[in-house]
N, C-alpha and C. Protein backbone atom coordinates (compact mmCIF):
# COMPACT_ATOMS: atom_id res chain seq x y z
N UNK A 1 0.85 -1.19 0.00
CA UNK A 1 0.00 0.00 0.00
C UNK A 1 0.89 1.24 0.00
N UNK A 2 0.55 2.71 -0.94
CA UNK A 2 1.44 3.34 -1.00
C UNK A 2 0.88 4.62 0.02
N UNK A 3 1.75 5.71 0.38
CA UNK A 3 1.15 6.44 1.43
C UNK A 3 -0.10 7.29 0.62
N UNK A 4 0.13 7.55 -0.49
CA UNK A 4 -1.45 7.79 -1.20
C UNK A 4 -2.60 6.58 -0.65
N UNK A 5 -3.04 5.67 -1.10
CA UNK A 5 -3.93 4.99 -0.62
C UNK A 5 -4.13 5.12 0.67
N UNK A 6 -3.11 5.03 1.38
CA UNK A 6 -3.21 5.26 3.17
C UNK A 6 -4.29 6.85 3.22
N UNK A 7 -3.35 7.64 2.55
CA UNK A 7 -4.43 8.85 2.96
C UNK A 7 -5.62 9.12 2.38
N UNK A 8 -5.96 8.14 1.41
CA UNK A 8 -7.48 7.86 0.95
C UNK A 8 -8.38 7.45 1.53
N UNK A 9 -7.79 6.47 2.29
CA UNK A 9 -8.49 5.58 3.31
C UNK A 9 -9.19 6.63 4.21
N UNK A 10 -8.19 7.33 4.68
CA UNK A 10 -7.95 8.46 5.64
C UNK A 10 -9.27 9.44 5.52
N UNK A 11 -8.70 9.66 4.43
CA UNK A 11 -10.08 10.57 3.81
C UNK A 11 -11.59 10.39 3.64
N UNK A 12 -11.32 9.36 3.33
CA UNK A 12 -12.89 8.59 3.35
C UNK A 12 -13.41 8.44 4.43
N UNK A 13 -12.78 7.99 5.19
CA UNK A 13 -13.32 8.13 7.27
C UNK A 13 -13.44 9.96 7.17
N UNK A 14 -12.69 10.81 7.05
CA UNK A 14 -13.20 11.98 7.46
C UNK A 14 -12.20 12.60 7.85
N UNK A 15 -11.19 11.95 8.34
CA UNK A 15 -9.95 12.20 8.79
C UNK A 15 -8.92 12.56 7.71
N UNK A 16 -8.90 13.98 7.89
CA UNK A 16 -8.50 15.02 6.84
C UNK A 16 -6.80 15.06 7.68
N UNK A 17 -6.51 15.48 8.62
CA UNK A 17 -5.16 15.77 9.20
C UNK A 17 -4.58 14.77 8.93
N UNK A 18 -4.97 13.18 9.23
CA UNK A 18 -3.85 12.35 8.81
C UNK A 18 -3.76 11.57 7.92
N UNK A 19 -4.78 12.15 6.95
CA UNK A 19 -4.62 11.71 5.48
C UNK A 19 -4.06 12.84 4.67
N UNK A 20 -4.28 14.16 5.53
CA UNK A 20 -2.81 15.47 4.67
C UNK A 20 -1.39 14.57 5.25
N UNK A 21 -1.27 14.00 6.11
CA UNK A 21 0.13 13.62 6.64
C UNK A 21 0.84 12.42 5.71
N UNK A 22 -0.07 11.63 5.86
CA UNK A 22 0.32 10.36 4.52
C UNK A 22 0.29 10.65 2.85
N UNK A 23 -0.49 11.79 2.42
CA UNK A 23 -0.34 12.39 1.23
C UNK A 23 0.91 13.62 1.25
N UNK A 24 1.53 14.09 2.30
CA UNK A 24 2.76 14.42 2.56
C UNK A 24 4.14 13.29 2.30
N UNK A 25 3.28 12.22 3.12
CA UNK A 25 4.99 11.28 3.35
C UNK A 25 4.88 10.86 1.83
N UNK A 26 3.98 10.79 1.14
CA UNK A 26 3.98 10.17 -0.20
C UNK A 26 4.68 11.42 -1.78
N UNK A 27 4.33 12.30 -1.18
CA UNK A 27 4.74 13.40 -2.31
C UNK A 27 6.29 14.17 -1.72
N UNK A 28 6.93 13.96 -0.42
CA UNK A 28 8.03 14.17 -0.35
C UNK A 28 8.06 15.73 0.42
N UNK A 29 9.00 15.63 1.31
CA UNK A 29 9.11 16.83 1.31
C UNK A 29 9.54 18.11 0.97
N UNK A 30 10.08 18.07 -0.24
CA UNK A 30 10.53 19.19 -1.27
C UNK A 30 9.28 20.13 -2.13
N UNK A 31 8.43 19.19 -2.45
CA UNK A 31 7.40 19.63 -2.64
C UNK A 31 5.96 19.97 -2.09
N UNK A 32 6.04 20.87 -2.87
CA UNK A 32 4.41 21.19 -2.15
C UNK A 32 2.78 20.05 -2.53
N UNK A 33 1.72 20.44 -1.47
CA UNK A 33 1.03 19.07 -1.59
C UNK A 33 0.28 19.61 -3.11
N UNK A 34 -0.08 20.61 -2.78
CA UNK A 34 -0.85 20.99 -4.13
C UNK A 34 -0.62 21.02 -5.24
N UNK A 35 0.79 21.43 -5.27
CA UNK A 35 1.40 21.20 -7.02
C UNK A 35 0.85 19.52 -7.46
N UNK A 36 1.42 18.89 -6.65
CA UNK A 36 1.06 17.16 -6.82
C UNK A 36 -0.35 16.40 -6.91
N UNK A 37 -1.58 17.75 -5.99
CA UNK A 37 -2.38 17.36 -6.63
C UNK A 37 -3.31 17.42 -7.84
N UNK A 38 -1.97 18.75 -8.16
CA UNK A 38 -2.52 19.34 -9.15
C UNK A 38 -1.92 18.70 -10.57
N UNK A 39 -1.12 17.83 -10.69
CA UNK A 39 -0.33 16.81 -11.19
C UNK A 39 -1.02 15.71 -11.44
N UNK A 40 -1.37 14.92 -10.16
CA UNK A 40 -2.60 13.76 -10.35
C UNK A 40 -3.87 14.54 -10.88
N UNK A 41 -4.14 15.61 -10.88
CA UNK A 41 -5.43 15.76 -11.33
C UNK A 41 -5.01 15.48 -13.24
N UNK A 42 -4.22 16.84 -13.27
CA UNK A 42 -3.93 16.69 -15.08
C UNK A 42 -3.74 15.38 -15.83
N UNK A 43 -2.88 14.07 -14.62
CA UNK A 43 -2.55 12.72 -15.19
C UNK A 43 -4.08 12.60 -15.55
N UNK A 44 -4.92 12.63 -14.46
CA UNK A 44 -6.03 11.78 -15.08
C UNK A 44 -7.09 12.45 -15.97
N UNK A 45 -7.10 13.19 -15.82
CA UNK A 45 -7.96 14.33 -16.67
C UNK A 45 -7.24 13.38 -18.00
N UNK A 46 -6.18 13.62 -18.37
CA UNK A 46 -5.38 13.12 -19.90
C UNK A 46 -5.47 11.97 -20.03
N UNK A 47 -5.10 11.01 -19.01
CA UNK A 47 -5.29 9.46 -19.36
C UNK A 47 -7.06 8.81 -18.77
N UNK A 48 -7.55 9.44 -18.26
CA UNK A 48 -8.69 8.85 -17.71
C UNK A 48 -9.86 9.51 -18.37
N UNK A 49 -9.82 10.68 -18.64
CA UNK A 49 -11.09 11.32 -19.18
C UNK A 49 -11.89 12.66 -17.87
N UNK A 50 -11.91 13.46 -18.50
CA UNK A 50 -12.38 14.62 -17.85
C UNK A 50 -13.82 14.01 -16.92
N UNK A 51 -14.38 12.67 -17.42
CA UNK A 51 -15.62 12.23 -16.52
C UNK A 51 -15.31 10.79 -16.15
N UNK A 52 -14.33 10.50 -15.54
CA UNK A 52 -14.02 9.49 -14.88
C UNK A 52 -13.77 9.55 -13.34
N UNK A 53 -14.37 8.41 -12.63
CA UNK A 53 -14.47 8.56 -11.28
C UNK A 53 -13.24 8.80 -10.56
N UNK A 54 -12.46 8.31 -11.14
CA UNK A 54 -10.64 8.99 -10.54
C UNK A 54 -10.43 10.09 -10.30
N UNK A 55 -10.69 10.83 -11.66
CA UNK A 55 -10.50 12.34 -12.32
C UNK A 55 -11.51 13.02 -11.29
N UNK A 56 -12.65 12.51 -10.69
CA UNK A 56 -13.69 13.05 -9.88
C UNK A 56 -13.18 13.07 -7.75
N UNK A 57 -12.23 12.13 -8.06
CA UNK A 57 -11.67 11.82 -6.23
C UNK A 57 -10.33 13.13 -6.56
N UNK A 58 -9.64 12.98 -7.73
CA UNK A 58 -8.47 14.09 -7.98
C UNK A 58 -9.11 15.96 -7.26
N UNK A 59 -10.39 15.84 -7.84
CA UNK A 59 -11.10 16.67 -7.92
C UNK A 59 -11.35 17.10 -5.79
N UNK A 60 -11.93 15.89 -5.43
CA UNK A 60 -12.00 15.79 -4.08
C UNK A 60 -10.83 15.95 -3.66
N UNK A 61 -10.04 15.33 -3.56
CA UNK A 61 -8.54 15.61 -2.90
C UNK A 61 -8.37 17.52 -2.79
N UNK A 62 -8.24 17.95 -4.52
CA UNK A 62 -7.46 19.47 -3.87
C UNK A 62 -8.40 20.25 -2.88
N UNK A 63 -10.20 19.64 -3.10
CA UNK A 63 -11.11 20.59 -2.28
C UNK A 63 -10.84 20.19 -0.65
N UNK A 64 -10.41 19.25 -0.51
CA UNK A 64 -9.79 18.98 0.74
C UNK A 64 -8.65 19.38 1.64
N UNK A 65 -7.73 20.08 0.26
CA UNK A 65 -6.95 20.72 0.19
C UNK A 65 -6.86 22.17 0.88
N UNK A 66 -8.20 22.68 0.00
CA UNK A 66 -8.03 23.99 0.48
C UNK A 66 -8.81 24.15 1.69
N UNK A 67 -9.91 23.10 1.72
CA UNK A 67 -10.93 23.39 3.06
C UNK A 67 -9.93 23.49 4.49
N UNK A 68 -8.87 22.52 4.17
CA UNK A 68 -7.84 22.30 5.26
C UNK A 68 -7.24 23.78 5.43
N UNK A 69 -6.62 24.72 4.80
CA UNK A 69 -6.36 25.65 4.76
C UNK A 69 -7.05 26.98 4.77
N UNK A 70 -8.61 26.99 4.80
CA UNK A 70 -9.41 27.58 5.35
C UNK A 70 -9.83 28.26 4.14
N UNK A 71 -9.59 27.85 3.19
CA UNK A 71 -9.82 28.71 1.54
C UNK A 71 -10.97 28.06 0.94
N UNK A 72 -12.15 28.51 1.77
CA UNK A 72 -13.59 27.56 1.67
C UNK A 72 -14.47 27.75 -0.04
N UNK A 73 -14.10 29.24 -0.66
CA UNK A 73 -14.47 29.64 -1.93
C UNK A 73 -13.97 28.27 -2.53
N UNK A 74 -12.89 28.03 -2.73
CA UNK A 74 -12.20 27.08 -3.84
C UNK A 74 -12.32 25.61 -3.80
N UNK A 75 -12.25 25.88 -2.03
CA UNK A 75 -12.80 24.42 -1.96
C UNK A 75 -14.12 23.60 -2.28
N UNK A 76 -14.95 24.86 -2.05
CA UNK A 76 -16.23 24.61 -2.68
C UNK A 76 -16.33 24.06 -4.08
N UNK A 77 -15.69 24.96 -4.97
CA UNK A 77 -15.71 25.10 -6.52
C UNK A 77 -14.77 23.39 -6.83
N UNK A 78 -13.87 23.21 -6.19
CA UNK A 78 -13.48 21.95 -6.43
C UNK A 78 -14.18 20.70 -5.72
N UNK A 79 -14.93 20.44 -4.43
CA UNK A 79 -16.21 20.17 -4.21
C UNK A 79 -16.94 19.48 -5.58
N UNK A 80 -17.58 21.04 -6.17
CA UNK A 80 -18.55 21.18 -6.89
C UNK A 80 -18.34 20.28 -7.90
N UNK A 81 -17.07 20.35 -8.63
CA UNK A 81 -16.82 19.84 -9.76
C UNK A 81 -16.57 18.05 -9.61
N UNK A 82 -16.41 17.58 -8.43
CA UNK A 82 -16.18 16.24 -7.94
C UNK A 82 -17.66 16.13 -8.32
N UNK A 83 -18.47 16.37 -7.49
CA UNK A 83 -20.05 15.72 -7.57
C UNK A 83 -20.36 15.78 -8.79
N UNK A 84 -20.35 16.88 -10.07
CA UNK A 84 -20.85 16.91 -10.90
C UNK A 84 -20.54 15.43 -11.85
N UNK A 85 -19.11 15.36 -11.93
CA UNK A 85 -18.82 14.23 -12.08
C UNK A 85 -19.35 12.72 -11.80
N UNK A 86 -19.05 12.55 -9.97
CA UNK A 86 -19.60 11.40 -9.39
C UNK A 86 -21.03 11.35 -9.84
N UNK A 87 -22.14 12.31 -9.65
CA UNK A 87 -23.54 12.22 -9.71
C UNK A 87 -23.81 11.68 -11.54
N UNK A 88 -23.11 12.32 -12.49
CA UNK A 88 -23.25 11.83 -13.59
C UNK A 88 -22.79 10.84 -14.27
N UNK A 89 -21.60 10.48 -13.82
CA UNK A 89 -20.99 9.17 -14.09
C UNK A 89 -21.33 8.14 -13.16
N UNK A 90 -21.60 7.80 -11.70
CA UNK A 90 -21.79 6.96 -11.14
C UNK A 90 -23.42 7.15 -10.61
N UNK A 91 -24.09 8.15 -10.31
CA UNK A 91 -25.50 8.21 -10.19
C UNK A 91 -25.36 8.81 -8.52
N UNK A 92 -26.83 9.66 -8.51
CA UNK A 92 -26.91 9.85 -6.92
C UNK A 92 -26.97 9.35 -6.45
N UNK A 93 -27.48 8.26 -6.29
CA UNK A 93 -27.51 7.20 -5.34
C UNK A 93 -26.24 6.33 -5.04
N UNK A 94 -25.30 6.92 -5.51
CA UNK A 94 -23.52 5.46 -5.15
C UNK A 94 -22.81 6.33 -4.55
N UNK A 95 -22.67 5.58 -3.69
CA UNK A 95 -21.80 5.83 -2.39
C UNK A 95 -20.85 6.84 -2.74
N UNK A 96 -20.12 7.12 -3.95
CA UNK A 96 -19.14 7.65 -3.70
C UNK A 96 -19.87 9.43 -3.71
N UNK A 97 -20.76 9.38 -4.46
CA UNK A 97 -21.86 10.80 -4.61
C UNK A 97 -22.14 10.90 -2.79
N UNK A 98 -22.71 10.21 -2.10
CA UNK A 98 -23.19 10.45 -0.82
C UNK A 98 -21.74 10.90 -0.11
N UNK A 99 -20.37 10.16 -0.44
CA UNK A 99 -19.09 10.85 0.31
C UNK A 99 -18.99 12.41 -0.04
N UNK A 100 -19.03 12.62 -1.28
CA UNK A 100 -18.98 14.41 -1.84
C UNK A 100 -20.28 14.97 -1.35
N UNK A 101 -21.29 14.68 -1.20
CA UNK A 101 -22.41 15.11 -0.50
C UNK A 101 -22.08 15.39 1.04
N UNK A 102 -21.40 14.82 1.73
CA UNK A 102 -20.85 14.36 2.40
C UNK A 102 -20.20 15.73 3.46
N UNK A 103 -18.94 15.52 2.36
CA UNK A 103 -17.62 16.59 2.41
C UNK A 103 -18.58 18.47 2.11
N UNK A 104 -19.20 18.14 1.51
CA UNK A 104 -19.93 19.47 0.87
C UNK A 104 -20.36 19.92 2.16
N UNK A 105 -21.32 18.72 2.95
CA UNK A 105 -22.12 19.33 4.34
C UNK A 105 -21.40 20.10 5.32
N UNK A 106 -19.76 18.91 5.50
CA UNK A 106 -18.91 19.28 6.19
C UNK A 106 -18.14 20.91 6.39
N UNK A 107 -18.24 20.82 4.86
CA UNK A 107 -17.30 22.52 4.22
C UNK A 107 -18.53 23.53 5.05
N UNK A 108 -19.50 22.95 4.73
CA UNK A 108 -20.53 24.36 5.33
C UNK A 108 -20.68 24.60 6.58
N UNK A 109 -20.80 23.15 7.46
CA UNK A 109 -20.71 23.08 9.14
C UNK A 109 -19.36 23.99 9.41
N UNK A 110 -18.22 23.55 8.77
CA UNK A 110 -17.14 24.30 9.56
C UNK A 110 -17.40 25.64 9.40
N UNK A 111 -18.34 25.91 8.25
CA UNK A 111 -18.44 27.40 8.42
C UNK A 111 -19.46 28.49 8.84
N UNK A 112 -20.05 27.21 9.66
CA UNK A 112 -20.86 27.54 10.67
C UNK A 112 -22.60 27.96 9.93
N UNK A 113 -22.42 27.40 8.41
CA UNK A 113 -23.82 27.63 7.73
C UNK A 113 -24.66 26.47 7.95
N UNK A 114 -25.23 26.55 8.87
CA UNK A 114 -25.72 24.75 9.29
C UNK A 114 -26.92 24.64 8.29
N UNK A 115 -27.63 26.05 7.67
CA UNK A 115 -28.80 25.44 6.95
C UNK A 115 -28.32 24.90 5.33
N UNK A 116 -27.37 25.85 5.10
CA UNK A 116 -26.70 25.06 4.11
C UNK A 116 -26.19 23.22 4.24
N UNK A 117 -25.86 22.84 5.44
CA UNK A 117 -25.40 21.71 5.07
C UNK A 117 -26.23 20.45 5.38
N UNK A 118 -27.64 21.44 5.98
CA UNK A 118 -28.42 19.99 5.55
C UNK A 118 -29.58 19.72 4.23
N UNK A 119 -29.21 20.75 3.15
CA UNK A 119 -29.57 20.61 2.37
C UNK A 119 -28.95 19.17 1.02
């Protein structure tokens, strides 16, 4: 298992701090996390297709990114663009749509818009 998968795992529980830590030990410390996810995003965008469920978690990752860093505009907008994806390629109803549904509620709780996030 590589420290990417570890911090997927990570992520998927909810646990954002120590899945930034294992997506750290995995991209090195010379670099920054974002350039890299901004790297895996372009790989798959090019080899996977702009509507592939990969290209749609790439998407999740940087909004995780910035929510971690308190840059809730962008994180949103990268959010946004995960679901559009998941909901059309895999359907509302699959699990991985209910995780970005999910993360979306979360982005709004931390920001204290509670009617937003139980929509």
């Amino acid at each position: 298992i590589t420290y990417n998968n570890i911090g997927q795992l990570f992520q998927s529980q909810g646990k954002f701090e120590q899945a930034f830590e294992y997506y750290r030990k995995g991209f090195g410390e010379r670099s920054s996390t974002f350039e890299y996810c901004m790297k895996n995003l372009k790989i798959k965008e090019k080899v996977l297709g702009k509507e592939h469920p990969d290209t749609a978690l790439a998407y999740n990752n940087i909004a995780c990114l910035f929510e971690s860093q308190g840059k809730f505009e962008q994180a949103f907008e990268y959010y946004m663009k995960d679901l559009n994806i998941t909901e059309k390629v895999l359907g509302k109803d699959h699990p991985n749509t209910a995780t970005t549904y999910n993360n979306i509620a979360c982005l709004f709780e931390s920001q204290g818009k509670f009617e937003q996030a139980f929509e």
